[in-house]
Protein backbone atom coordinates (compact mmCIF):
# COMPACT_ATOMS: atom_id res chain seq x y z
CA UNK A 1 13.09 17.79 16.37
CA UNK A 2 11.35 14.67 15.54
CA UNK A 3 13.62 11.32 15.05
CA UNK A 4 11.05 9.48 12.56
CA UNK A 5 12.40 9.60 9.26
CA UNK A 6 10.56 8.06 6.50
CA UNK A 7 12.34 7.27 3.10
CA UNK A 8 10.38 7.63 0.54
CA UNK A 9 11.22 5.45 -2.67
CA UNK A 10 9.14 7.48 -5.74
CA UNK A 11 5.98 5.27 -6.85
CA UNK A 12 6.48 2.80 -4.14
CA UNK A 13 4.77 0.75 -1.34
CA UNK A 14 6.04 3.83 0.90
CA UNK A 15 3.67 6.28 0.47
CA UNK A 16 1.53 3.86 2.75
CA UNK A 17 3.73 5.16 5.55
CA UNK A 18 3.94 9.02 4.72
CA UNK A 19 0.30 8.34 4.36
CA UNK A 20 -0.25 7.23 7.68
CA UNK A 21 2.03 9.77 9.01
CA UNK A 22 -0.33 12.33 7.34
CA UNK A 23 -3.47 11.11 8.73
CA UNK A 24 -2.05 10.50 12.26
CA UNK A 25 -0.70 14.47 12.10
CA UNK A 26 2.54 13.13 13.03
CA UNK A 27 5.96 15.23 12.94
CA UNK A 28 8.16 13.32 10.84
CA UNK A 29 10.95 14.12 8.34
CA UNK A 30 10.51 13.05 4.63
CA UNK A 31 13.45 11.83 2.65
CA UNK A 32 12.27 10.93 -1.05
CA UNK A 33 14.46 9.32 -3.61
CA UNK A 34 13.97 9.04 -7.39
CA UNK A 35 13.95 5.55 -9.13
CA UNK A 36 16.61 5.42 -12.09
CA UNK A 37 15.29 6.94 -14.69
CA UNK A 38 16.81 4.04 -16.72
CA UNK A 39 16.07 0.94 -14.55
CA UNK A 40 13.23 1.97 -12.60
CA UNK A 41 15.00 0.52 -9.73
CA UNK A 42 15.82 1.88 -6.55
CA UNK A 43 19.08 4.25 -6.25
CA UNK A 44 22.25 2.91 -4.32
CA UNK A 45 21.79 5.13 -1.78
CA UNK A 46 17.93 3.89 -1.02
CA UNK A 47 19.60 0.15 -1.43
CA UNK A 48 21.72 1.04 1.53
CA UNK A 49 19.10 1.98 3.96
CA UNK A 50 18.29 -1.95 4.91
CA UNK A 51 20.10 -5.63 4.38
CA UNK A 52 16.91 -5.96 2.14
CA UNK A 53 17.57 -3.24 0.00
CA UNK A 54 13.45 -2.52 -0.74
CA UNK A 55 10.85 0.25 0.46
CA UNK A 56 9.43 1.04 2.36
CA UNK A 57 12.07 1.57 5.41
CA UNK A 58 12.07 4.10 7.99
CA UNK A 59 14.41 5.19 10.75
CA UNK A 60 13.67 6.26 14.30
CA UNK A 61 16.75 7.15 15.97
CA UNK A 62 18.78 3.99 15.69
CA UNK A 63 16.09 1.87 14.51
CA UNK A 64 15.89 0.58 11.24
CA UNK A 65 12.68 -0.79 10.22
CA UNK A 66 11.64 -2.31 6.74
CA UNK A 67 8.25 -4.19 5.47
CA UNK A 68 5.06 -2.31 5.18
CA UNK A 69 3.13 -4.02 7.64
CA UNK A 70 5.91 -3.96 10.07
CA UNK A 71 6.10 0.00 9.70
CA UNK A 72 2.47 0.12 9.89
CA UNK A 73 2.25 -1.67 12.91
CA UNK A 74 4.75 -0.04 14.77
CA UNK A 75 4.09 4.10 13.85
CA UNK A 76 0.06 2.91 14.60
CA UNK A 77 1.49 1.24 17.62
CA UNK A 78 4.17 3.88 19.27
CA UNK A 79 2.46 7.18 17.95
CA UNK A 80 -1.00 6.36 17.08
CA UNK A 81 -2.72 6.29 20.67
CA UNK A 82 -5.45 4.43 19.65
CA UNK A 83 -6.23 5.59 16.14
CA UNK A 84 -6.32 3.90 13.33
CA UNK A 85 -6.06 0.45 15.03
CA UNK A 86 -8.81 -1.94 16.19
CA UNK A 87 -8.47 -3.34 19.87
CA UNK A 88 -9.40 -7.27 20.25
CA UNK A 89 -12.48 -6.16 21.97
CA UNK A 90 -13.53 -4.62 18.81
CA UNK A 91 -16.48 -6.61 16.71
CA UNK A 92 -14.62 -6.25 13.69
CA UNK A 93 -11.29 -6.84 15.21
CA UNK A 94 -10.76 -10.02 12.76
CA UNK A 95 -11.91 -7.90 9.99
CA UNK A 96 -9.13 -5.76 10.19
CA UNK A 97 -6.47 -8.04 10.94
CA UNK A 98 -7.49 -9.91 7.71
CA UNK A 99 -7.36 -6.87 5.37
CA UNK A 100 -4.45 -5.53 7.26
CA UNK A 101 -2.54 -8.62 6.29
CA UNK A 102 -4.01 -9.50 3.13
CA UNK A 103 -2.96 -6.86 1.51
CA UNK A 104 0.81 -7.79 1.06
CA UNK A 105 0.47 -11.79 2.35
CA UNK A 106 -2.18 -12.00 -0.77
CA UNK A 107 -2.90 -9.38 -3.16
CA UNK A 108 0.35 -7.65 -3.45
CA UNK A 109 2.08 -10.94 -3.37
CA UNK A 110 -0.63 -12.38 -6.25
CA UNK A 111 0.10 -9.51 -8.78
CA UNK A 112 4.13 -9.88 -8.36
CA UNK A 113 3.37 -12.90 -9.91
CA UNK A 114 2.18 -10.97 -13.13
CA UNK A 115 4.91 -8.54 -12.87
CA UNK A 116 7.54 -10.92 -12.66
CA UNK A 117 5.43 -12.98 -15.45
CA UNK A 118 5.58 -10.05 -17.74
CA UNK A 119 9.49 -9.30 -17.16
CA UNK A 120 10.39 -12.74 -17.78
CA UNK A 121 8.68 -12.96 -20.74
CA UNK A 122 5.91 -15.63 -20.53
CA UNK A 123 3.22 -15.72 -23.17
CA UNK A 124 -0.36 -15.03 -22.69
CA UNK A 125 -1.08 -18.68 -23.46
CA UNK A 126 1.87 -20.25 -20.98
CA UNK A 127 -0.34 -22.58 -18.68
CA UNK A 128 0.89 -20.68 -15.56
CA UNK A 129 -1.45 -17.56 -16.74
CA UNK A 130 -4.20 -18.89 -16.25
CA UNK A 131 -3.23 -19.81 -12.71
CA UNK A 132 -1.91 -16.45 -11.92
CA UNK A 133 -5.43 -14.98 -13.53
CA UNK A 134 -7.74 -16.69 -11.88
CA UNK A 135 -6.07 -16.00 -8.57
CA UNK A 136 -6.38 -12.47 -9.18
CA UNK A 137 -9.55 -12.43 -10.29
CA UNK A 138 -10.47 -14.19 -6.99
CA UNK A 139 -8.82 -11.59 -5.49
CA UNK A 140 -10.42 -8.68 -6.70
CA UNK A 141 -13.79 -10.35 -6.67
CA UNK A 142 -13.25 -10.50 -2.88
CA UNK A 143 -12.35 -6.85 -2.63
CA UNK A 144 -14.99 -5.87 -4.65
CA UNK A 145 -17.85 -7.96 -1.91
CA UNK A 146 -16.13 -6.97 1.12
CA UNK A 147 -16.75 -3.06 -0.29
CA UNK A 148 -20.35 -4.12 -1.10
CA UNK A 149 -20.62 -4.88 2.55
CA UNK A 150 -18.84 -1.93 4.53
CA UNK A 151 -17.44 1.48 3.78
CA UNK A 152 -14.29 0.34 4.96
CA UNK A 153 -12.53 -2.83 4.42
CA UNK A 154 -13.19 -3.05 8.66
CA UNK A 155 -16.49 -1.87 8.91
CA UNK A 156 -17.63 1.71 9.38
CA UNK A 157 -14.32 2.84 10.38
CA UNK A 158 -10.95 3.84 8.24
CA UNK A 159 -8.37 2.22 9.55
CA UNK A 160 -4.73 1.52 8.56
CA UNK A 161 -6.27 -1.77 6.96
CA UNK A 162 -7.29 0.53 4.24
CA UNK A 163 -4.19 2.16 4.04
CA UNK A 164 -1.97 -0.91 3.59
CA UNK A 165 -5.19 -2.28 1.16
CA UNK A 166 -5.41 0.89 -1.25
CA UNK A 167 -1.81 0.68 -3.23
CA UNK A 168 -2.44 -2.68 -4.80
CA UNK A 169 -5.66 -0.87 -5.80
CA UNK A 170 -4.21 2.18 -6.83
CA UNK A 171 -0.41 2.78 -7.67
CA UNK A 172 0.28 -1.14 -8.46
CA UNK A 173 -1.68 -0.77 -11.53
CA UNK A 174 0.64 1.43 -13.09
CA UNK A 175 2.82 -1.53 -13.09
CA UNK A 176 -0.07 -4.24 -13.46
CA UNK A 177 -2.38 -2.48 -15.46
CA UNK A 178 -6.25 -3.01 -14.57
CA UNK A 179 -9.29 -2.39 -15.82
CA UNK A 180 -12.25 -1.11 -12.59
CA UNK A 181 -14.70 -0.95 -14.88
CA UNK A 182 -16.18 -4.17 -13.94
CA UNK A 183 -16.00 -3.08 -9.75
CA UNK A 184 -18.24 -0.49 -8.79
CA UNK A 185 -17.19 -0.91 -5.24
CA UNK A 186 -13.90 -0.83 -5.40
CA UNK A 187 -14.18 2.56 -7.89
CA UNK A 188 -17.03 4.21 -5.32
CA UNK A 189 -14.27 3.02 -2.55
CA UNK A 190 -11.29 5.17 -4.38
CA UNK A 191 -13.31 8.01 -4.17
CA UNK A 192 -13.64 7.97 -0.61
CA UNK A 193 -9.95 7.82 -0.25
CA UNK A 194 -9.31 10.69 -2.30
CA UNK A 195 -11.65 12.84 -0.90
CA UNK A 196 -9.46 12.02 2.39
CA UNK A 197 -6.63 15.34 2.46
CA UNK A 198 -4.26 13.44 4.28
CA UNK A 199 -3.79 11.32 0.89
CA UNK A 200 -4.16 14.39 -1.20
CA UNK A 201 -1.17 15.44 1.01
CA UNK A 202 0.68 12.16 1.66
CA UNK A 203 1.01 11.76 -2.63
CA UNK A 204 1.69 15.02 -3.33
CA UNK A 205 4.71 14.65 -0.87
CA UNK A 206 5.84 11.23 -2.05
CA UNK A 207 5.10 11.62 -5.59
CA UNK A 208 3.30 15.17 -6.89
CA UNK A 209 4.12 14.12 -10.68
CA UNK A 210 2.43 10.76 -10.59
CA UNK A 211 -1.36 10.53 -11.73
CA UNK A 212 -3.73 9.31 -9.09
CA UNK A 213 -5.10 6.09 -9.98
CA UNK A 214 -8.43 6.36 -8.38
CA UNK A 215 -10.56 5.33 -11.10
C-alpha cells in the first residue's frame, strides 16, 4: 500500500504533482476536493491539510509537504531515480534550474498580480497596469524564445521544468485570461504536452470536467 497521498485541490497548481506522479508511473493515492461552488476557494477540510492552507500539499506517511516546487523536488528526488531531473554534469543543467524555478518565483508570481488587480478592482487605466503588463508581456515573450530554441524549456529533454512551467500556460488562464494567438511556440509547445498520456491521465484524474487549455 503506497503512503504518498496527493490532495488534489480542483483547477489548481496540484495537478503538477498528480502529473508528475503519472509520468513517473508512481503508486500513489489521489484525494481530490471541490472548490466552493460559491467562493471558488478551497474547502475547510483542504485548508486543514497545511499551516498555509493552499495546494498543492501532499502527505507521505507523517510528512506534510506544501509548495509546488518543494513537492516537485522531493517526489523527482525520493521516487524518480534519475528521471525527470537534470544532474549538474548535465549541459543544460542551468537551463532547467531556471525554468524549474521561474515558473512560480516569476511567472506565476507576475500574473497574481493581475488576479489580485482584477479582484480588487483597479481600472484598466490605474498606473500600476501598465507595470503589471509589461512584466507579463516580458514574460511571455521569454517563453515564447526559449520554445523557439528547444523542444523543451531544458533542451531536448521533458523534464519536470516543463511540468512546473505548463499551468501558468495552461490552467492559469482560466483565471487570467490570454490570448496565444500572437505565440506560435508556446501553442506548437501545448501540443506536445497533450499528446503526452500521462497529462491526458493526470487531468482527467484531477479535473475530467475542466476544458484543456492547450490552445
Amino acid at each position: 500500500m503506497t503512503s504518498l497521498v496527493v490532495h488534489h485541490l480542483g483547477v489548481s497548481q496540484s495537478e503538477r504533482v498528480v502529473w508528475l506522479c503519472e509520468e513517473l508511473e508512481l503508486a500513489y493515492e489521489l484525494k481530490v476536493y471541490p472548490r466552493d461552488p460559491v467562493t471558488r476557494l478551497a474547502p475547510e477540510a483542504y485548508k486543514a491539510l497545511h499551516p498555509m492552507g493552499m495546494a498543492p500539499v501532499i502527505t507521505d506517511d507523517r510528512l506534510v509537504l506544501g509548495e509546488s516546487g518543494a513537492i516537485v523536488d522531493y517526489i523527482v528526488g525520493r521516487y524518480g531515480e534519475g528521471r525527470l531531473a537534470l544532474t549538474p554534469e548535465h549541459p543544460a543543467y542551468a537551463d532547467y534550474l531556471f525554468w524549474l524555478h521561474f515558473a512560480n518565483g516569476s511567472f506565476v508570481a507576475t500574473e497574481m498580480l493581475q488576479l489580485v488587480a482584477n479582484a480588487l478592482g483597479v481600472a484598466q487605466d490605474n498606473p500600476g497596469r501598465a507595470f503589471m503588463n509589461a512584466r507579463s508581456a516580458r514574460v511571455f515573450d521569454l517563453v515564447e524564445q526559449r520554445l523557439g530554441e528547444a523542444a523543451y524549456f531544458a533542451g531536448d529533454a521533458f523534464t519536470a521544468a516543463d511540468i512546473m512551467m505548463v499551468f501558468p500556460l495552461t490552467t492559469m488562464r482560466m483565471f487570467i485570461p490570454r490570448d496565444l494567438a500572437p505565440y506560435p511556440n508556446i501553442r506548437a509547445y501545448l501540443q506536445r504536452i497533450g499528446e503526452r498520456p500521462a497529462y491526458r491521465r493526470a487531468m482527467e484524474k484531477g479535473d475530467p470536467a475542466m476544458p484543456l487549455m492547450l490552445s
